[in-house]
Protein backbone atom coordinates (compact mmCIF):
# COMPACT_ATOMS: atom_id res chain seq x y z
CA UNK A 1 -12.04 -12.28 -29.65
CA UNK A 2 -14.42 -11.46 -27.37
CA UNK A 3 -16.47 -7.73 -27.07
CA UNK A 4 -13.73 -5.89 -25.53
CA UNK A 5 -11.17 -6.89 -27.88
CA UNK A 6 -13.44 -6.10 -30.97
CA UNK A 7 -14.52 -2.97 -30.00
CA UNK A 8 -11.74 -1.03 -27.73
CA UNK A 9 -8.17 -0.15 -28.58
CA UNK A 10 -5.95 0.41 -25.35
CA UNK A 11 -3.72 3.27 -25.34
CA UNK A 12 -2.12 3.49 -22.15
CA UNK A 13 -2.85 2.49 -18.71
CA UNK A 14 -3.98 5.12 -16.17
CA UNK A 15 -3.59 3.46 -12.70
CA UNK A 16 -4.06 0.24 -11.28
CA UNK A 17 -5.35 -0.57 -7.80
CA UNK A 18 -5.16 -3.53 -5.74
CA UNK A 19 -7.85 -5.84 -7.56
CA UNK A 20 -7.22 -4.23 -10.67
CA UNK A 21 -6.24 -1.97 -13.77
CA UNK A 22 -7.71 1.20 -15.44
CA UNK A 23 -7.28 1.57 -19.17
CA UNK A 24 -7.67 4.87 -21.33
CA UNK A 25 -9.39 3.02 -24.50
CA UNK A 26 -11.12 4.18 -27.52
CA UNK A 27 -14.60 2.63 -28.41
CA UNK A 28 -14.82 2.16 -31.95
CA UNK A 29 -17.44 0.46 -33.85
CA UNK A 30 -16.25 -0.94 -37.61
CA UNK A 31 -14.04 2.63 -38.25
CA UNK A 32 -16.38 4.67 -36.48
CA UNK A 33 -15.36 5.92 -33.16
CA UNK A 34 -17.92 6.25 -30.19
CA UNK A 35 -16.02 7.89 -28.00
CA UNK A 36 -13.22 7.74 -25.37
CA UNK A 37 -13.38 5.39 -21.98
CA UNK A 38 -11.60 4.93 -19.05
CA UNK A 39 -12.40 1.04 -18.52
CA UNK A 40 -11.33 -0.78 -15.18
CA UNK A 41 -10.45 -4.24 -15.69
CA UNK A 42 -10.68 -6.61 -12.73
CA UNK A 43 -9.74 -10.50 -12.61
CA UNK A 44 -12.67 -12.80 -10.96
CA UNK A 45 -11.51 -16.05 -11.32
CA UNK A 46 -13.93 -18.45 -9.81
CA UNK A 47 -14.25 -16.45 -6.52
CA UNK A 48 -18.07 -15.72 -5.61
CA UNK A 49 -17.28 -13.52 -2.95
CA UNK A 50 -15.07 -11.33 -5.37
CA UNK A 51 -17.56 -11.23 -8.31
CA UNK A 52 -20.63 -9.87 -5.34
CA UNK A 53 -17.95 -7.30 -3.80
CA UNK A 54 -17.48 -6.07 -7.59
CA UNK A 55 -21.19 -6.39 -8.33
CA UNK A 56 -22.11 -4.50 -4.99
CA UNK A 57 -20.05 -1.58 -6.16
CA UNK A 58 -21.01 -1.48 -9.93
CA UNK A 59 -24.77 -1.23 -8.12
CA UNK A 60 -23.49 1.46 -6.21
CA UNK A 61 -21.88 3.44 -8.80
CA UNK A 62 -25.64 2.92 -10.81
CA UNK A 63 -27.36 5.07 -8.41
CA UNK A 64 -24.96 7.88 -8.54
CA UNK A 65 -25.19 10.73 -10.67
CA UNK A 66 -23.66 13.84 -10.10
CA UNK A 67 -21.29 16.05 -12.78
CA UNK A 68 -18.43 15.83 -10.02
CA UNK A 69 -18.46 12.57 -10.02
CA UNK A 70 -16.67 10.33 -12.45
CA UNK A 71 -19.62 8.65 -14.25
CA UNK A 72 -20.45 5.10 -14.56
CA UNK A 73 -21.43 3.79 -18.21
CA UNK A 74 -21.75 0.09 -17.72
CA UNK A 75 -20.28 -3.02 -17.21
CA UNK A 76 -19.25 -6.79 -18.31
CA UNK A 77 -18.28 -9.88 -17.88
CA UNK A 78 -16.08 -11.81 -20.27
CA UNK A 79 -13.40 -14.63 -20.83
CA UNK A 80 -10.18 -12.76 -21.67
CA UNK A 81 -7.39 -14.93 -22.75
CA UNK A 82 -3.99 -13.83 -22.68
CA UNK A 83 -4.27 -11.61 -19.56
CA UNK A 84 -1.24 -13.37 -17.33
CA UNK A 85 -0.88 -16.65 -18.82
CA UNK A 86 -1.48 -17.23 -22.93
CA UNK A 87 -4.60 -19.45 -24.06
CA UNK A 88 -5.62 -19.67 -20.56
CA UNK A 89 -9.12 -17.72 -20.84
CA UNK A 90 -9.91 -16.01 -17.49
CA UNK A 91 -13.17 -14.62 -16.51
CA UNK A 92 -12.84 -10.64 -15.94
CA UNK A 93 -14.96 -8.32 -14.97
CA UNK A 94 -15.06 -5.17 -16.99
CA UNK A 95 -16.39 -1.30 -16.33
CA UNK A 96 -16.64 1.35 -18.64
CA UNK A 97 -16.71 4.63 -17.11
CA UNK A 98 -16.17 8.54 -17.82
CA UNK A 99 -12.49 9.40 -18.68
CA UNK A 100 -11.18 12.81 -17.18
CA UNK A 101 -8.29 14.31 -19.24
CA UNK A 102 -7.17 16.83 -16.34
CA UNK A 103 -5.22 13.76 -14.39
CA UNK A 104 -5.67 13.14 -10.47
CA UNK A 105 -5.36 16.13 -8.00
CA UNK A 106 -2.53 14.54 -7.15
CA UNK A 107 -0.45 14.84 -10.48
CA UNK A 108 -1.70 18.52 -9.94
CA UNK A 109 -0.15 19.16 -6.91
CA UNK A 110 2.68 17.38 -7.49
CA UNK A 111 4.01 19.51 -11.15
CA UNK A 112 2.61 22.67 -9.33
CA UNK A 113 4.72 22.51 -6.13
CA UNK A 114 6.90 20.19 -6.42
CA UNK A 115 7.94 20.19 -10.39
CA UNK A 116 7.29 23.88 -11.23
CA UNK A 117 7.88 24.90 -7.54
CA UNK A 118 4.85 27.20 -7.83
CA UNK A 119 1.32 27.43 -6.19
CA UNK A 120 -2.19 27.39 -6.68
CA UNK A 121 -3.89 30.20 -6.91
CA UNK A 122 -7.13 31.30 -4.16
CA UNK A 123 -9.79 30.76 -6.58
CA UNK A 124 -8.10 27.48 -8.30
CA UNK A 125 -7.85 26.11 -4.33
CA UNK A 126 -11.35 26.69 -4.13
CA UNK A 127 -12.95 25.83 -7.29
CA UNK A 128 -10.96 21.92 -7.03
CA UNK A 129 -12.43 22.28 -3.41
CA UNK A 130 -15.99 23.07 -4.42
CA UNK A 131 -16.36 20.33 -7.03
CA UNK A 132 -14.93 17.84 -4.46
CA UNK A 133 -17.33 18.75 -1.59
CA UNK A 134 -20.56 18.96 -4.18
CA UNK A 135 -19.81 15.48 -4.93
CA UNK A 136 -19.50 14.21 -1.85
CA UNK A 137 -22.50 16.05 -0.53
CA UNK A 138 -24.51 13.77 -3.36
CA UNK A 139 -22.20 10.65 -2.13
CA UNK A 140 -23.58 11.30 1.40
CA UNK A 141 -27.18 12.41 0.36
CA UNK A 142 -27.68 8.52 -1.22
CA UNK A 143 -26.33 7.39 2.06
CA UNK A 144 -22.62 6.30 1.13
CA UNK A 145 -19.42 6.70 2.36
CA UNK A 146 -16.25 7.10 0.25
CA UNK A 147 -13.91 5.54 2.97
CA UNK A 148 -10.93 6.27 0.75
CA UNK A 149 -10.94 10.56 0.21
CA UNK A 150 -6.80 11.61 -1.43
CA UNK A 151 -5.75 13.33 -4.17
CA UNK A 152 -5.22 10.61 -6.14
CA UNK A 153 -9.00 9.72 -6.07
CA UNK A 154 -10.04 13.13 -7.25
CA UNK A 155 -9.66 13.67 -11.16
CA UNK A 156 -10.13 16.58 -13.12
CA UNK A 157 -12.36 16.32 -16.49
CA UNK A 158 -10.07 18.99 -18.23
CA UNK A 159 -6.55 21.09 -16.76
CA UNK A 160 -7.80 22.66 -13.43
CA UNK A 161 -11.73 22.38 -14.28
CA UNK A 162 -14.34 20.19 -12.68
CA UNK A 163 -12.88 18.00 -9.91
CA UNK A 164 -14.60 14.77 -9.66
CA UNK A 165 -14.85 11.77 -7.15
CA UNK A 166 -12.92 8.30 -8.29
CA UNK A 167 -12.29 5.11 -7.22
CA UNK A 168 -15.30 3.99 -5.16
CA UNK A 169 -13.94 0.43 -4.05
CA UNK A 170 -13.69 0.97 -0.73
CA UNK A 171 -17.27 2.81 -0.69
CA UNK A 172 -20.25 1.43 1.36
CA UNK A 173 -23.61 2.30 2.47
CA UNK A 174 -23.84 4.31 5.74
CA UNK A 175 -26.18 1.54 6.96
CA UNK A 176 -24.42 -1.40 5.77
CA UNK A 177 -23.08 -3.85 8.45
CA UNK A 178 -20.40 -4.71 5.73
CA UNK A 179 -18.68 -0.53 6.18
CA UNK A 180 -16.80 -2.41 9.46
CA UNK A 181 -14.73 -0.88 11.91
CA UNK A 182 -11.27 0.63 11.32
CA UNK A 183 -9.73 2.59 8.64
CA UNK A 184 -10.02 1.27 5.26
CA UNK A 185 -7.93 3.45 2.55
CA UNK A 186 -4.77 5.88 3.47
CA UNK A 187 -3.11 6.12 6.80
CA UNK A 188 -2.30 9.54 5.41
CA UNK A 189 -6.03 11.00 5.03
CA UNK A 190 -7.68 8.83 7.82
CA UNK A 191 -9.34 10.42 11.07
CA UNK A 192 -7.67 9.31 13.67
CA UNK A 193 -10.53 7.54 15.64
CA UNK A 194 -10.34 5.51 13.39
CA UNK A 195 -7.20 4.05 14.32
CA UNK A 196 -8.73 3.54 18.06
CA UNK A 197 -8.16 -0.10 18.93
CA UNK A 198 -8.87 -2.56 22.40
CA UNK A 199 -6.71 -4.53 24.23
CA UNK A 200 -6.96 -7.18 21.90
CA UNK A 201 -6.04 -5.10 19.12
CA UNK A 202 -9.70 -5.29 17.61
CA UNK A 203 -10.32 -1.13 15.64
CA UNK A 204 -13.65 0.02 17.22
CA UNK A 205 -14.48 2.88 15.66
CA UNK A 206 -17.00 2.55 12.69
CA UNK A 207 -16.89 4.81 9.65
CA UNK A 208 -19.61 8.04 9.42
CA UNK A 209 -19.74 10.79 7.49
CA UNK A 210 -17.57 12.84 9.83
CA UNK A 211 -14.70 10.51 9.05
CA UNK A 212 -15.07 11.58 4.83
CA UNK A 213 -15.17 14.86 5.63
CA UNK A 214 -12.12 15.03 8.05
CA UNK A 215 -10.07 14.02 5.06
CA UNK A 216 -11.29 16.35 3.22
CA UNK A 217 -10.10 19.09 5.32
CA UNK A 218 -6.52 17.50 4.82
CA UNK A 219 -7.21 17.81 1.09
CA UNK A 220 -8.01 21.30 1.39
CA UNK A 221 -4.61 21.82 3.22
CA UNK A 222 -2.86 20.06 0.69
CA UNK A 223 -4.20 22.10 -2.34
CA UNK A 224 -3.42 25.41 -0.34
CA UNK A 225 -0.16 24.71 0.46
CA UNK A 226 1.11 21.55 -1.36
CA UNK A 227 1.72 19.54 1.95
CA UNK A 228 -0.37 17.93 5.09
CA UNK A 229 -0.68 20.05 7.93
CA UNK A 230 1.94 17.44 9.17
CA UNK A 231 4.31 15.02 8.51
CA UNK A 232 5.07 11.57 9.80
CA UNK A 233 7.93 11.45 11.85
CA UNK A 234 9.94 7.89 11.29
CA UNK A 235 12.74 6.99 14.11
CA UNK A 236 14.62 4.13 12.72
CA UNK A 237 16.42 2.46 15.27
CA UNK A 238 20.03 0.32 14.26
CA UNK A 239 20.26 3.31 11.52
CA UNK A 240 24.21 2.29 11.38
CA UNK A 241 23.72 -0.82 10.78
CA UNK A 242 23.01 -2.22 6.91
CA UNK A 243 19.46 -3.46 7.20
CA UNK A 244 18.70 0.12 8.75
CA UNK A 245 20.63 2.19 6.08
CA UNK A 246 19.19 0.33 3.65
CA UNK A 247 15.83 0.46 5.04
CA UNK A 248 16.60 4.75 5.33
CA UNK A 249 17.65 5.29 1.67
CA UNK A 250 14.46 3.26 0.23
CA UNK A 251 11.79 5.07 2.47
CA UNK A 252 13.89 8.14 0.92
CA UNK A 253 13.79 7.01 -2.62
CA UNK A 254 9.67 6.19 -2.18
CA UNK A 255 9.38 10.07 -2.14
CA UNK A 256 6.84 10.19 1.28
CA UNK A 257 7.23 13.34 2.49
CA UNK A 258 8.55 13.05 6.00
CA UNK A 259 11.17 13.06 8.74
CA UNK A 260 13.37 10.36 8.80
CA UNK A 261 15.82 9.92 12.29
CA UNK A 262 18.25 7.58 12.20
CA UNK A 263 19.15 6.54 15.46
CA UNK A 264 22.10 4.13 17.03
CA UNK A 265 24.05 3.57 20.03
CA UNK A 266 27.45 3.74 17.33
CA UNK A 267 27.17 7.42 16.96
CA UNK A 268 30.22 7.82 14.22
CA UNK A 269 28.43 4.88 12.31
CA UNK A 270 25.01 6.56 12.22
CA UNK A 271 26.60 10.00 11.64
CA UNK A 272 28.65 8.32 8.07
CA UNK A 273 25.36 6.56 6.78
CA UNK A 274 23.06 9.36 7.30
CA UNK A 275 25.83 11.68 5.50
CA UNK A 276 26.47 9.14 2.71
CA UNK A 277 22.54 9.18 2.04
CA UNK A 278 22.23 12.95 2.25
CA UNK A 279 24.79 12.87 -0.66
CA UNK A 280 22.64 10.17 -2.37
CA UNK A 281 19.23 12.27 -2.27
CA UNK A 282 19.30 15.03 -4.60
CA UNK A 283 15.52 14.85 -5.17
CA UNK A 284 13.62 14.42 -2.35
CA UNK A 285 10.57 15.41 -0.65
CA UNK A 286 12.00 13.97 2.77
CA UNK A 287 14.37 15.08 5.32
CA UNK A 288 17.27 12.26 6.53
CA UNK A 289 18.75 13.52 9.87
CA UNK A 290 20.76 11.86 12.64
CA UNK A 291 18.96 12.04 16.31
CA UNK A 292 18.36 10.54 19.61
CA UNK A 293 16.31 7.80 21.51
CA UNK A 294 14.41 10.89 22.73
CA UNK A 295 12.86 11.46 19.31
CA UNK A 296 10.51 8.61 19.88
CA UNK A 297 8.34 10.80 22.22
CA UNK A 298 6.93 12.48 19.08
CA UNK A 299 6.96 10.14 16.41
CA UNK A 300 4.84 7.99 14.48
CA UNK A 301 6.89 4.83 13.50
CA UNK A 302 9.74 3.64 15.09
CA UNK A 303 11.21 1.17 13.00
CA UNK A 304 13.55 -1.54 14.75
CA UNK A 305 16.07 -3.23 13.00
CA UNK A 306 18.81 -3.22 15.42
CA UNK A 307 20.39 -6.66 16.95
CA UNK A 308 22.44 -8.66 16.75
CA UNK A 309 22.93 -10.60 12.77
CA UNK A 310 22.26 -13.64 12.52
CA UNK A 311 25.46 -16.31 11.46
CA UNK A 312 25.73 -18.17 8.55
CA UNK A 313 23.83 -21.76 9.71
CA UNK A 314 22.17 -20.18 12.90
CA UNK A 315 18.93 -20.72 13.39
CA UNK A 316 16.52 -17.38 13.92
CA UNK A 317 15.61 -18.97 17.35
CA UNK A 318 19.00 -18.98 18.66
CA UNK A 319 19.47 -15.31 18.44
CA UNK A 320 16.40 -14.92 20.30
CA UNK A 321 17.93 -14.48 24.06
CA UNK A 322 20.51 -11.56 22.97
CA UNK A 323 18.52 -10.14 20.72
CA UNK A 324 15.52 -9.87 23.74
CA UNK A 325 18.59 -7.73 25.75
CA UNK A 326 19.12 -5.11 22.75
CA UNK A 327 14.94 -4.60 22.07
CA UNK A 328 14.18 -4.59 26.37
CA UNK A 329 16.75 -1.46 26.18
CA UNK A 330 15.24 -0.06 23.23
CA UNK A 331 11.45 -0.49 24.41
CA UNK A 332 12.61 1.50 27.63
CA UNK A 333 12.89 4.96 25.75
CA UNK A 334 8.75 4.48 24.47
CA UNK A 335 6.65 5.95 27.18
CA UNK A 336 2.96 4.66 26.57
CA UNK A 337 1.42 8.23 28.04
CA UNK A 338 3.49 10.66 26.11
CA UNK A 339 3.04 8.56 22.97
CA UNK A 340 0.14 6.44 22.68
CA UNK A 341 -0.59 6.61 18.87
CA UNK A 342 3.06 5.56 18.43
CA UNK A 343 3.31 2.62 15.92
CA UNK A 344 6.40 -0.07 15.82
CA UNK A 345 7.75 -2.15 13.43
CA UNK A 346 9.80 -4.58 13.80
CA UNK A 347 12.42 -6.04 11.68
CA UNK A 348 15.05 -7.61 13.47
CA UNK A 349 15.14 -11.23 14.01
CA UNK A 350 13.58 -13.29 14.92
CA UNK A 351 10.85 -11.29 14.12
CA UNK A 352 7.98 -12.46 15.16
CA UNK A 353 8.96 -13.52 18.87
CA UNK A 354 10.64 -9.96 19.37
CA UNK A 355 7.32 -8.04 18.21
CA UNK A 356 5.05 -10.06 20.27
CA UNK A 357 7.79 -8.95 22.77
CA UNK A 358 8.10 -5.43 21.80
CA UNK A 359 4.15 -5.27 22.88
CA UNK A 360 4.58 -6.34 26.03
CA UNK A 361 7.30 -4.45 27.00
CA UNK A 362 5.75 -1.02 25.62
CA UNK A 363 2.46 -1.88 26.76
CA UNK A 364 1.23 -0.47 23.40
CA UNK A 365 -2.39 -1.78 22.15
CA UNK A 366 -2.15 -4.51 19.62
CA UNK A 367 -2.93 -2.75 16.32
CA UNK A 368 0.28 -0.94 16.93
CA UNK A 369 3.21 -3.56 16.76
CA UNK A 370 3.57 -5.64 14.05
CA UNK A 371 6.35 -7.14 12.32
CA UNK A 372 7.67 -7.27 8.66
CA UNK A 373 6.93 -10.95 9.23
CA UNK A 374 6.72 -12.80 5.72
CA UNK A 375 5.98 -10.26 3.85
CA UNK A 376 9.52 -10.51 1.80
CA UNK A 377 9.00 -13.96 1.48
CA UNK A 378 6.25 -13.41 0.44
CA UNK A 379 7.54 -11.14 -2.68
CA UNK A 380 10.42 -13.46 -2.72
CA UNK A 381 7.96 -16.68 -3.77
CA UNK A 382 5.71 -14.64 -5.97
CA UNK A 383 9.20 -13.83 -7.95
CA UNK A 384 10.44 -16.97 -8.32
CA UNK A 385 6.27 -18.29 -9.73
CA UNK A 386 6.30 -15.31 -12.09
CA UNK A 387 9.96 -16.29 -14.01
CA UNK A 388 9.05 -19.89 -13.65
CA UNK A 389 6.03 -19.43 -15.46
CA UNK A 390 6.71 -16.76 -17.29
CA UNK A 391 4.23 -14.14 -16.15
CA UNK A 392 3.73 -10.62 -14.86
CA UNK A 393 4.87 -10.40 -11.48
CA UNK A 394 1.73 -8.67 -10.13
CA UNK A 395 -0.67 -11.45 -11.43
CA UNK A 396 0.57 -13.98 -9.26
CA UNK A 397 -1.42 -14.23 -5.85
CA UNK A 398 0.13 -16.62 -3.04
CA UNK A 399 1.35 -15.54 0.14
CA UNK A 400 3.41 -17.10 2.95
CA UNK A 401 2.39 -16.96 6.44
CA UNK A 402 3.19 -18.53 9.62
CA UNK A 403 6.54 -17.72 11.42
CA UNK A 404 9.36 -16.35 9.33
CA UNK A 405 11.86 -18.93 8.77
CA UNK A 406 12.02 -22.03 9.13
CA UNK A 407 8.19 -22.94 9.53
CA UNK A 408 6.59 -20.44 7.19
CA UNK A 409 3.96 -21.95 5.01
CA UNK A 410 2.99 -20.84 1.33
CA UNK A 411 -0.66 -21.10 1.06
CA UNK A 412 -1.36 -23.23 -1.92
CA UNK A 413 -4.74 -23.86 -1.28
CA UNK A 414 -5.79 -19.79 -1.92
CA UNK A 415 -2.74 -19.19 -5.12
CA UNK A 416 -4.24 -17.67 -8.00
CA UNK A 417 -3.17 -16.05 -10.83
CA UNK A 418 -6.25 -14.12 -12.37
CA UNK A 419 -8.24 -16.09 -10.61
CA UNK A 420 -7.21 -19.88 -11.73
CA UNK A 421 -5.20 -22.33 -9.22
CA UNK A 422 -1.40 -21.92 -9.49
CA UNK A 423 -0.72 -25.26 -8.11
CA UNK A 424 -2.43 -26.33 -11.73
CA UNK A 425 -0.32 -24.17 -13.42
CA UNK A 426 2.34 -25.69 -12.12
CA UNK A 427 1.57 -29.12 -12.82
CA UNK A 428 0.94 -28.70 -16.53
CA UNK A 429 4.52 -27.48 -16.88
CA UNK A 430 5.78 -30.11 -14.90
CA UNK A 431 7.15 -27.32 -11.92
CA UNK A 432 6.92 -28.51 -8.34
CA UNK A 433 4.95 -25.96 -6.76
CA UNK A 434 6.38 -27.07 -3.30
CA UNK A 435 9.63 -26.85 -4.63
CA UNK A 436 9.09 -22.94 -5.58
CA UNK A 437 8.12 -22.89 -1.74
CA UNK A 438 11.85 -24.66 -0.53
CA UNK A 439 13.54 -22.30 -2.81
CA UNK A 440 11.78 -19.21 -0.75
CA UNK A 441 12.62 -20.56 2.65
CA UNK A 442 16.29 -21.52 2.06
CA UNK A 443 16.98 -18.08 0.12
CA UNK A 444 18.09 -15.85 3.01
CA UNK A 445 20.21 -18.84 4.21
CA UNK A 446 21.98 -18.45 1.03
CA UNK A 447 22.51 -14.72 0.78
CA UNK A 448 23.85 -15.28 4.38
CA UNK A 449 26.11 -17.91 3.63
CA UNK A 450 27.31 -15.63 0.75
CA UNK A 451 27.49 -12.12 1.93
CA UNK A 452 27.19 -12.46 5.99
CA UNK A 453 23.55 -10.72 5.84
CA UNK A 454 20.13 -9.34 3.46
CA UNK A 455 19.36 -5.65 3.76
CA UNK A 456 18.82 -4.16 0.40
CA UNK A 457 15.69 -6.15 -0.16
CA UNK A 458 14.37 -6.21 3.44
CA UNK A 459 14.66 -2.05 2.84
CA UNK A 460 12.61 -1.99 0.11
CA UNK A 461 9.94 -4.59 1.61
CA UNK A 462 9.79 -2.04 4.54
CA UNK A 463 9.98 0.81 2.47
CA UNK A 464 6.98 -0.27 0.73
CA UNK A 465 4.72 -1.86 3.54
CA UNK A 466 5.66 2.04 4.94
CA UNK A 467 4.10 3.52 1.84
CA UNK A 468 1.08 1.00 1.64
CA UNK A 469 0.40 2.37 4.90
CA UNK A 470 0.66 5.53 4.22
CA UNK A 471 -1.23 5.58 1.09
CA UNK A 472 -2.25 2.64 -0.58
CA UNK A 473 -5.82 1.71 -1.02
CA UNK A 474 -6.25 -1.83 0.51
CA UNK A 475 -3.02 -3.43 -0.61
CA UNK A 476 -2.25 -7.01 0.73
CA UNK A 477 1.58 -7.52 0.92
């Protein structure tokens, strides 16, 4: 059955990442029980470049030892059948590390202010505080950089008593050509020179030390008072409309704590949805409000998904010309001097045309336009792999790229599911893998034809690319 199977029993699962799972497990050997693990598991496949990323951190954690940091034990590699797909064995790399009973920081702050609507005390801000800045004063003495500093990275060994330093997957040496340019974990905790792009859209900042311990100081405001010193501010624009209602109530619903403005030219429209989702949100760490084309000035995403809808048979190309009108107007309320860190997203159609256009007409640098592009294809395709083969969702790995609609692409070529081709997969059950890719691509057409438009999924794809951003540690949508 293989070493972990023989000599750990699973009880729950404590987080999962994107490239992999942690485990709480008990290590028993015959009835005699050594202890208890936390043990990440990650899938290799037959990728080289994932097994030396993997190694190159396991190396890392080696050379690390420091009581506020979560301590390495040692790692494996083994064939574990069963993992997506049964009697399919599946190479995965394994790592057996320290387990910390107190939970993350962030399960902390979240029963203390937000559950039990309390706060922590002076000494209990500074003793989490402490343990996190010894730790990272060891983290920097060896020369490495966390690149990833949040409460959820920071776990506590018992309730409230020795903080310690998690999830090093984004980590590098200070020195290392490989610790790039740009931000690399949470929007949320990230310096913002960081975010400093060229023309071309190209980050240019490199990470340092300075950049670990600026999020740090955002950690120490969080503990203090249970919030960032400040909140993103999100104007979503065609806020009457469906796709923006829908795309308000699951932002809501993702409990990110910010502002949400809903914004529209039909003022009684906007005024109904944003007072139908008030009504809705009854637990909620964000504010929903109604407001003005002057809000942009201040805020940090404008969201687009007004325009005109798109007909039952019409091609996204032909609404290209009157769409252009609506974003033009739209683009004319962003003023690149009062607001250059302003970021826009685009989700009207056809979506990739109108954010290459909403760049030009802002003049905003690359890096801060982008569309929602295939991204709920995307999810759409990986859905219809997972029930056709019968597997976890979040194991399968293909993406569509290319221009939403009619020539997107699903890239076979890189489709995995823990690592093995799914384009094999496919064949030994007889599926047309191409087929799964038709299905994708004619799927809006058919909610469409059925309903006159999509919105509640488009929503939630925004909603989470919104909290990926935010948040999530390198998460590929």
């Amino acid at each position: 059955d293989g070493y972990y199977r023989t000599f750990f029993r699973e009880e729950c699962q404590l987080g999962r990442g994107a490239f992999g799972q942690v485990f709480l497990c008990h290590h028993f050997l015959e009835r005699i029980k050594l202890g208890t693990f936390a043990v990440k598991k990650i899938p290799v496949g037959d990728s080289l470049e994932n097994l030396q990323a993997m190694i190159r951190e396991v190396k890392m954690r080696e050379s690390l030892s420091h009581q506020n940091i979560v301590s390495y034990k040692h790692s494996w590699l083994e064939l574990l059948q069963g993992a997506a797909l049964e009697s399919v064995p599946v190479p995965w790399l394994f790592v057996l590390m320290e387990y910390c009973a107190g939970g993350s920081v962030e399960e902390v702050l979240r029963n203390t202010y937000e559950v039990e609507q309390s706060s922590l005390t002076d000494s209990e801000v500074w003793l989490i505080f402490h343990d996190i800045i010894s730790g990272l004063q060891h983290l920097h003495h060896k020369g490495i950089v966390h690149r990833d500093l949040k409460p959820s990275n920071i776990v506590l060994k018992h309730a409230q008593v020795y903080a310690c330093l998690a999830d090093f997957g984004t980590s590098d040496y200070i020195s290392s050509s490989r610790s790039g340019l740009g931000y690399t974990g949470s929007l949320e905790y990230t310096a913002p020179e960081l975010l400093r792009a060229d023309a071309s859209g190209r980050f240019v900042e490199r990470y340092r030390f300075e950049n670990d311990m600026f999020s740090c100081g955002l950690i120490l405001h969080a503990l203090a008072f249970g919030q960032l010193p400040f909140e993103p501010k999100i104007v979503i624009v065609g806020a009457g409309g469906m796709v923006g209602a829908s795309t308000t109530f699951s932002i809501a619903l993702k409990r990110i704590p910010c502002d949400i403005v809903m914004v529209d030219v039909a003022e009684k429209l906007v005024q109904g949805q944003c007072a139908d989702i008030q009504d809705a949100l009854t637990d909620t760490v964000a504010t929903v409000r109604v407001g003005t084309f002057s809000d942009i000035a201040d805020a940090t995403l404008m969201i687009v998904t007004a325009g005109l809808k798109q007909q039952p048979g019409e091609p996204r190309s032909a609404l290209l010309r009157r769409n252009l009108k609506v974003l033009k107007s739209i683009c004319s309320h962003v003023d690149k001097e009062r607001s250059p860190q302003l970021c826009i997203m685009m989700v009207s159609n056809p979506v990739d045309v109108l954010t290459y256009a909403a760049q030009k007409f802002t003049g905003l640098p690359r890096a801060q336009v982008f569309g929602s592009g295939t991204v709920l294809d995307t999810r759409r395709l990986r859905g219809f792999v997972a029930k056709r083969l019968d597997v976890d969702q979040r194991h399968c790995h293909v993406n569509v790229v290319g221009e939403h609609g009619d020539k997107q692409v699903a890239v076979w070529s890189s489709s995995t599911i823990c690592g093995e081709s799914i384009e094999k997969f496919c064949a030994a059950r007889g599926i047309c893998a191409k087929q799964l890719a038709e299905e994708t691509m004619k799927r809006a057409y058919e909610i469409i034809e059925n309903k006159g438009a999509t919105y509640f999924a488009i929503g939630a794809t925004v909603a989470d690319v919104l909290h990926n951003l935010l948040y999530a540690k390198a998460s590929i949508q």
